[in-house]
Protein backbone atom coordinates (compact mmCIF):
# COMPACT_ATOMS: atom_id res chain seq x y z
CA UNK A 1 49.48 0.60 -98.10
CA UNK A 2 51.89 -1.91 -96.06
CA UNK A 3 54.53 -1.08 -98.23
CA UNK A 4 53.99 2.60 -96.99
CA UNK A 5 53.64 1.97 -93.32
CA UNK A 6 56.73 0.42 -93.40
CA UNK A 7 58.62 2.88 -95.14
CA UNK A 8 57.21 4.65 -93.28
CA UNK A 9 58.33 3.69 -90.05
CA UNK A 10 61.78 3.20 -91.42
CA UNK A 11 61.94 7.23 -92.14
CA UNK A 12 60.23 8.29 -89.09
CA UNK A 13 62.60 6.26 -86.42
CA UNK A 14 65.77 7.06 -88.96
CA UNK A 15 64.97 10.96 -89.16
CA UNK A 16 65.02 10.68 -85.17
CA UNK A 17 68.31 8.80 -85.00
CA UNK A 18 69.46 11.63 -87.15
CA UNK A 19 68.49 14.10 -85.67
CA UNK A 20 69.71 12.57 -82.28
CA UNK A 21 72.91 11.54 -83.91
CA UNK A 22 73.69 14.56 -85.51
CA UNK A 23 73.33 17.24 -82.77
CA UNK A 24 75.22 15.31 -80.11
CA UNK A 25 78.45 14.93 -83.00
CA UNK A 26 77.92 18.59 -84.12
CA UNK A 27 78.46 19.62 -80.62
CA UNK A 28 81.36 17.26 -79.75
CA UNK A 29 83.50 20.85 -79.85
CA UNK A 30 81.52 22.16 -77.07
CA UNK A 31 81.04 19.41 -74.57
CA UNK A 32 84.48 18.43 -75.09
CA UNK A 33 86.22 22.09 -74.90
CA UNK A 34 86.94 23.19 -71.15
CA UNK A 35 86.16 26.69 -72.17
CA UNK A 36 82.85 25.98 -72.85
CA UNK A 37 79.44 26.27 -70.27
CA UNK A 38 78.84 23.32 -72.50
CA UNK A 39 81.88 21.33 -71.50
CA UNK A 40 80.39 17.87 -69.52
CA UNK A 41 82.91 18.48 -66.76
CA UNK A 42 82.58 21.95 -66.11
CA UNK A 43 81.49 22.64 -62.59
CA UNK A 44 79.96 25.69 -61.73
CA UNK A 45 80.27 25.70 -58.04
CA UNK A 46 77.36 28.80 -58.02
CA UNK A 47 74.84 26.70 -59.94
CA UNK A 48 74.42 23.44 -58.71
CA UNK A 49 71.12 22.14 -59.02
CA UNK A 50 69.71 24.74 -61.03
CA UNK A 51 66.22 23.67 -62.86
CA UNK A 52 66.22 24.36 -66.37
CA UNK A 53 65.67 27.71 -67.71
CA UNK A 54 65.36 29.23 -71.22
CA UNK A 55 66.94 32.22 -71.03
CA UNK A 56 70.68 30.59 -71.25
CA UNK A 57 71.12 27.84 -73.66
CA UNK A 58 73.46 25.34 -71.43
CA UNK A 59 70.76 25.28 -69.08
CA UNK A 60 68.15 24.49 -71.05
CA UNK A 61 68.19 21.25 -69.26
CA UNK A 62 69.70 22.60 -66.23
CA UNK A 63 72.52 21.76 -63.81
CA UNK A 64 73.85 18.56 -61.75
CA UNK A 65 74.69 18.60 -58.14
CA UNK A 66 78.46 20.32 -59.04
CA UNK A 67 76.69 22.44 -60.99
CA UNK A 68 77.23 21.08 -65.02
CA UNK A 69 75.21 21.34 -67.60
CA UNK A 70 72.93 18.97 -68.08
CA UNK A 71 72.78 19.68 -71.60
CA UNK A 72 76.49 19.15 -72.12
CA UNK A 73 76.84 15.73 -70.32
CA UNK A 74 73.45 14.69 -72.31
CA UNK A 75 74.63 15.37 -75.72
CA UNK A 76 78.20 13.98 -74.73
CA UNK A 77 76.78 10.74 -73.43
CA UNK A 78 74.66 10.23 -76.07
CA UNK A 79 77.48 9.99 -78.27
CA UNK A 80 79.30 7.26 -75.55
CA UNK A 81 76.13 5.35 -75.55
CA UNK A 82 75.72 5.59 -79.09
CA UNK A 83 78.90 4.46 -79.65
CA UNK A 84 79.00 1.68 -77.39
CA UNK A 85 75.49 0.11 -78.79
CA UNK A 86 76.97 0.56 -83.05
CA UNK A 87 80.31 -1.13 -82.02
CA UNK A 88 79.06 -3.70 -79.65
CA UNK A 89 76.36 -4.20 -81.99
CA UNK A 90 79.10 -4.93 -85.26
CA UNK A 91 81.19 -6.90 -82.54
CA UNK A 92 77.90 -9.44 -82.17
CA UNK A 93 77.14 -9.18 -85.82
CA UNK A 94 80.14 -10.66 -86.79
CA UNK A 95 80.22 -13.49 -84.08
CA UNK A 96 76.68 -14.60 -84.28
CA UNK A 97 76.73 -14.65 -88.37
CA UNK A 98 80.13 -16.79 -88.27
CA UNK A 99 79.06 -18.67 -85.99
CA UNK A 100 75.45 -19.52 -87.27
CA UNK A 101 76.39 -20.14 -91.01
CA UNK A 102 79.31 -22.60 -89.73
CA UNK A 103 76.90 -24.41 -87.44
CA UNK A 104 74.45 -24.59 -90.34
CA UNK A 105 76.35 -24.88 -92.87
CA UNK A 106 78.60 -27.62 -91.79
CA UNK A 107 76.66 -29.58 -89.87
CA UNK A 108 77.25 -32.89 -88.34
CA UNK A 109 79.19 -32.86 -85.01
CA UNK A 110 80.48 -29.02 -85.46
CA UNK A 111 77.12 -27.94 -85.15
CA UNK A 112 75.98 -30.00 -82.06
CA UNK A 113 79.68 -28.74 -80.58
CA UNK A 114 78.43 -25.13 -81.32
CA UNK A 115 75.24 -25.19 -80.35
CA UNK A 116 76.18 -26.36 -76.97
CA UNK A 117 78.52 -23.65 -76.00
CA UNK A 118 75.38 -21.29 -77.03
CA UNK A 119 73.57 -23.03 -74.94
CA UNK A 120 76.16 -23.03 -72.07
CA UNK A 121 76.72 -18.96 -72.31
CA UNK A 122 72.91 -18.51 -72.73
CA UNK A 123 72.64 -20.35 -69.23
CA UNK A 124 75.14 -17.86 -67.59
CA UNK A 125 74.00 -14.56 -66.51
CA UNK A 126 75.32 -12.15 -68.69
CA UNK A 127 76.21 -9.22 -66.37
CA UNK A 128 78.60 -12.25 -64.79
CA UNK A 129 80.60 -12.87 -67.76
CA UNK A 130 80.69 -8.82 -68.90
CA UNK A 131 82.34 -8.30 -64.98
CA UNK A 132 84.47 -10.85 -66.02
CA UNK A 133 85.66 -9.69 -69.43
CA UNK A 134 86.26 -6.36 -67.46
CA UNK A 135 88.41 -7.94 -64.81
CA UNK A 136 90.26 -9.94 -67.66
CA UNK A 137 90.48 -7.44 -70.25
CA UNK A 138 90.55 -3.68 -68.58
CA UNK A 139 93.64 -3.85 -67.32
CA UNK A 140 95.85 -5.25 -70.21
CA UNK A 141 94.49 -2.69 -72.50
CA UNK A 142 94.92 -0.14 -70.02
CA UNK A 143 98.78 -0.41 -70.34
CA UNK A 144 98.28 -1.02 -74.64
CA UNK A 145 96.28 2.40 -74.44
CA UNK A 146 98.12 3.93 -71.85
CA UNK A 147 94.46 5.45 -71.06
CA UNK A 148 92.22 3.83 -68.45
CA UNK A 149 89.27 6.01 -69.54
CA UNK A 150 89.93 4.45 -73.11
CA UNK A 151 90.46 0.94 -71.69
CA UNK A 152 87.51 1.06 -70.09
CA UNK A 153 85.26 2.53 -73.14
CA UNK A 154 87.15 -0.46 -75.01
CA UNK A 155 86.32 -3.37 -72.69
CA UNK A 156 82.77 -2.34 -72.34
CA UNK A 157 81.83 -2.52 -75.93
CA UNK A 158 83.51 -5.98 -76.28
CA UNK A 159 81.80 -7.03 -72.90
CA UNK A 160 78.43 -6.13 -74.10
CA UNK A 161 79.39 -7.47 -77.75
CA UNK A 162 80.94 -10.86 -76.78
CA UNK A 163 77.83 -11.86 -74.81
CA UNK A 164 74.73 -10.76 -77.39
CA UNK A 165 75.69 -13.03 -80.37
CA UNK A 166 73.97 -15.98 -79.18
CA UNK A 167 70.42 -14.99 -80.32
CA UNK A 168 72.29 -13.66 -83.83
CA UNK A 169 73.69 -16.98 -84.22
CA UNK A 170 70.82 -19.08 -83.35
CA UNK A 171 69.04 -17.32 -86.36
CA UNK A 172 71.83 -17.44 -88.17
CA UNK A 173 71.62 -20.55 -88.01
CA UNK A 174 68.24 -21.54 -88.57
CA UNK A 175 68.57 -19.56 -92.07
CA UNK A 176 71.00 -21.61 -92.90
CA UNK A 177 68.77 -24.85 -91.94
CA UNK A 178 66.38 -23.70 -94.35
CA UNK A 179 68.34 -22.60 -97.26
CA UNK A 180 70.68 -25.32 -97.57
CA UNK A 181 67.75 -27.49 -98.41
CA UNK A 182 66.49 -25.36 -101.09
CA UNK A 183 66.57 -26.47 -104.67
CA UNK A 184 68.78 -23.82 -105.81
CA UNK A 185 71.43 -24.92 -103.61
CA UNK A 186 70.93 -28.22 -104.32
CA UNK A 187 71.33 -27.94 -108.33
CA UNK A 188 74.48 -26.06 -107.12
CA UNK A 189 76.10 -28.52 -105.30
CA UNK A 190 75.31 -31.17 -108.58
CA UNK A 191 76.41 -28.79 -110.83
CA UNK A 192 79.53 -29.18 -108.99
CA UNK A 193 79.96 -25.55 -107.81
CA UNK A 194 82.81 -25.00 -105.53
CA UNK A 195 81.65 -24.38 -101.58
CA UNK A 196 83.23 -20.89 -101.68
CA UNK A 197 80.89 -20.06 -104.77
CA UNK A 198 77.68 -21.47 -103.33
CA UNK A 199 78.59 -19.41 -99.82
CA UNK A 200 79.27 -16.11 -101.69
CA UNK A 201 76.40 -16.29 -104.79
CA UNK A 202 74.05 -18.16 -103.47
CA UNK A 203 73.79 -18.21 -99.54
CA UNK A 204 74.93 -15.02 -98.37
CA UNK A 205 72.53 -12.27 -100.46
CA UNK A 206 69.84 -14.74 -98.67
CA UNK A 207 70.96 -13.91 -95.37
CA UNK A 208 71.45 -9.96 -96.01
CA UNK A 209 67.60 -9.43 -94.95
CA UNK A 210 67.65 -11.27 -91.76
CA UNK A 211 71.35 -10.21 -90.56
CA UNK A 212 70.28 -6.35 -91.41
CA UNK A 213 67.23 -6.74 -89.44
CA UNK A 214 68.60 -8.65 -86.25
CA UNK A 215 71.77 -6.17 -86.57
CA UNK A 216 69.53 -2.60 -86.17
CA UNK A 217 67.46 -4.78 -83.14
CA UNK A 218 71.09 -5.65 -81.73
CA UNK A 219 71.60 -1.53 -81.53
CA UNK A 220 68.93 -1.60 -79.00
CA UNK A 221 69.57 -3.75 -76.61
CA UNK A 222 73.07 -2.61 -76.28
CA UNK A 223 72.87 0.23 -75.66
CA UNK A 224 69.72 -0.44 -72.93
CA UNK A 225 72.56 -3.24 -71.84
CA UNK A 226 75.39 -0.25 -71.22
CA UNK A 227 72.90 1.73 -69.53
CA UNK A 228 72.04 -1.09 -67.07
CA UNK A 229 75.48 -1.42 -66.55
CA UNK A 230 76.22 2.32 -65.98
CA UNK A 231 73.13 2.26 -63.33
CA UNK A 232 74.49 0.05 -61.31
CA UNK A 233 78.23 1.44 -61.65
CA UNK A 234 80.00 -1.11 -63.55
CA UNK A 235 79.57 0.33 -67.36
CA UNK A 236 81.64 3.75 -68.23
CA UNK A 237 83.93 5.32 -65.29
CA UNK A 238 83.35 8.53 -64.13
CA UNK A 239 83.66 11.78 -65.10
CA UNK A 240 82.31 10.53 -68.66
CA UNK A 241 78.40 10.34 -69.04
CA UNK A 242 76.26 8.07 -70.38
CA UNK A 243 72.62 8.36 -70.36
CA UNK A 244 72.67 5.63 -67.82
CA UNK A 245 74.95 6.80 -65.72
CA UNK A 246 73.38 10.36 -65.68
CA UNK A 247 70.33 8.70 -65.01
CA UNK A 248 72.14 6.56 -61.96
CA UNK A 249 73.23 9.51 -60.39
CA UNK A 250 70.08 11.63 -60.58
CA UNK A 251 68.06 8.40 -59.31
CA UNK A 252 68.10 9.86 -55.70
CA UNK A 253 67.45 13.29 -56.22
CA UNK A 254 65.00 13.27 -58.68
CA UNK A 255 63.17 11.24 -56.27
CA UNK A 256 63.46 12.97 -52.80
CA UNK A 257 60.18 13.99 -50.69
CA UNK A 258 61.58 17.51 -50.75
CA UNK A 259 62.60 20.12 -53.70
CA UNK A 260 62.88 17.00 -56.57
CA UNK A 261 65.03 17.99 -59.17
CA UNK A 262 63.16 16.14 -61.37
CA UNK A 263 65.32 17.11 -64.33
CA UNK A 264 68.13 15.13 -63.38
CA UNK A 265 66.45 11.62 -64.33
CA UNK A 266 63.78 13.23 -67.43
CA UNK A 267 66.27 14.23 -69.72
CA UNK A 268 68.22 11.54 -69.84
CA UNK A 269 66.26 8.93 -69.64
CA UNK A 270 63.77 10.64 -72.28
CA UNK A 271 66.75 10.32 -74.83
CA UNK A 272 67.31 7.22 -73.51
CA UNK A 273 63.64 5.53 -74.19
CA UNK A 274 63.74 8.32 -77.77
CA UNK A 275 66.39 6.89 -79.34
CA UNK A 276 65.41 2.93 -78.61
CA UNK A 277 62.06 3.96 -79.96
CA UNK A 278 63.37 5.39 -83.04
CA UNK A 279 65.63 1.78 -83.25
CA UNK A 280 62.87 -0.28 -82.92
CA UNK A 281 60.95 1.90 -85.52
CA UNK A 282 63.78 1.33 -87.78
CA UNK A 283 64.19 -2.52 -87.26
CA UNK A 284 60.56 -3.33 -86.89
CA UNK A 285 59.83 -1.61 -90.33
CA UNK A 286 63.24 -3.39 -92.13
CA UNK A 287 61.73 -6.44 -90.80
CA UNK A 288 58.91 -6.31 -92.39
CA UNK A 289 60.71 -4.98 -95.79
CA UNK A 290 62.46 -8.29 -95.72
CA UNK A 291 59.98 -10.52 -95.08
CA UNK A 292 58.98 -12.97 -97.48
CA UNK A 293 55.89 -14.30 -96.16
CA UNK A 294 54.21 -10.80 -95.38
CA UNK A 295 55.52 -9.78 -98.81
CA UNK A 296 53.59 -12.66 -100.63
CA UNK A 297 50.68 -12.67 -98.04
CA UNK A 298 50.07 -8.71 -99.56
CA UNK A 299 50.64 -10.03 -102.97
């Protein structure tokens, strides 16, 4: 019965992902063609503010204030944000697993050195250093990519990545803590196995389990971190959407007193809270897959 729940879970929040995924890549031709209705920067100077209707299909969700489809700039930003949360996600991945199995694994005055640069960046505010990174960063790769839009894209998923490894590495490390005591790895090391061996046969397939899980919970919060950041106007520049920044700029008039266009802040942030749903679905249910002590309590 657990077992099922949990595959459960896993199935449901990946069919949503996609689902999600796959309609807003399928339609990359539209929202990115300038021919298109679909086309996120299309203005149609007649429509603006239009609620949705069900007669047309790009205004299903219905216009902005300059008149674009909703629709369009939902499906393109989910693909930004999307984006953004898988590569900052692999970006933090990689940090926090290096850095947690050296701390671990080595020990001794490397891990104390380690540990207190975690706890140093954990004591920062983290929308400090990833305005920082931008100031540092944007405008070198702006003249590598000859693209500021790019640049931008670029420096925000390495902002958001190169400040969310400390949790990964903290458990990274703590694995490590645990295993290296083990008798396995023990016998190993009398055996006289080489370091390299007892890393690669031994230590890593232990730490698959917990790196999957923490890596699909990473997704998540990066992507809820790049929306923050578009809200308050420091995340992806404009024209491009993101479902934060679409949700940002239909703050105010979703909320007026008078006519509310309500369907400016919805949409977007219904995707928005859908697809970290769906994440945590699929994280909370690998979680349990990998868990050793729920797996013997069923036993």
């Amino acid at each position: 019965m657990k077992g099922e729940l949990q595959s459960g879970r896993i199935r449901f929040g990946g069919g949503i992902l996609l689902l999600l995924l796959g309609t807003c890549i399928v339609t990359l031709p539209w929202t990115l063609g300038s021919s298109s209705n679909f086309y996120y920067d299309r203005q149609h100077t007649d429509s603006p503010l239009l609620a949705p209707r069900m007669d047309t299909v790009w205004m299903w969700f219905g216009t902005s204030k300059l008149g674009q489809s909703l629709m369009g700039q939902c499906l393109l930003g989910g693909v930004i944000s999307l984006t953004i949360g898988l590569a900052a996600a692999a970006i933090s991945v990689v940090l926090g697993v290096s850095v947690g199995i050296l701390a671990g694994y080595r020990g001794g005055w490397l891990d104390s050195l380690l540990m207190r640069i975690v706890d140093v960046l954990y004591a920062l505010p983290y929308i400090l250093l990833v305005i920082l990174f931008k100031i540092a960063l944007e405008s070198p790769l702006g003249k590598i990519l000859r693209s500021s839009a790019a640049a931008n894209l670029v420096v925000l998923f390495l902002s958001i990545g190169l400040v969310s490894w400390l949790t990964m590495a903290r458990v990274i490390r703590g694995q490590v803590l645990s295993l290296r005591t083990l008798p396995f790895i023990e016998a190993a090391r009398a055996a006289g196995v080489p370091q390299h061996r007892i890393f690669l046969r031994h230590l890593l397939p232990n730490l698959i389990g917990p790196i999957t899980v923490y890596a699909t919970l990473t997704v998540p919060q990066a992507i809820l971190q790049e929306s923050l950041l578009s809200f308050l106007g420091i995340g992806i520049q404009k024209p491009l959407p993101t479902w934060g920044s679409l949700a940002s700029d239909g703050l105010g008039l979703a909320l007026a007193p008078v006519a509310s266009c309500w369907w400016l802040l919805v949409f977007p942030c219904t995707l928005l809270g859908v697809t970290l749903l769906a994440l945590n679905f699929v994280g909370d249910g690998l979680r349990d897959a990998f868990d050793p002590k729920a797996e013997a309590s069923h036993i």
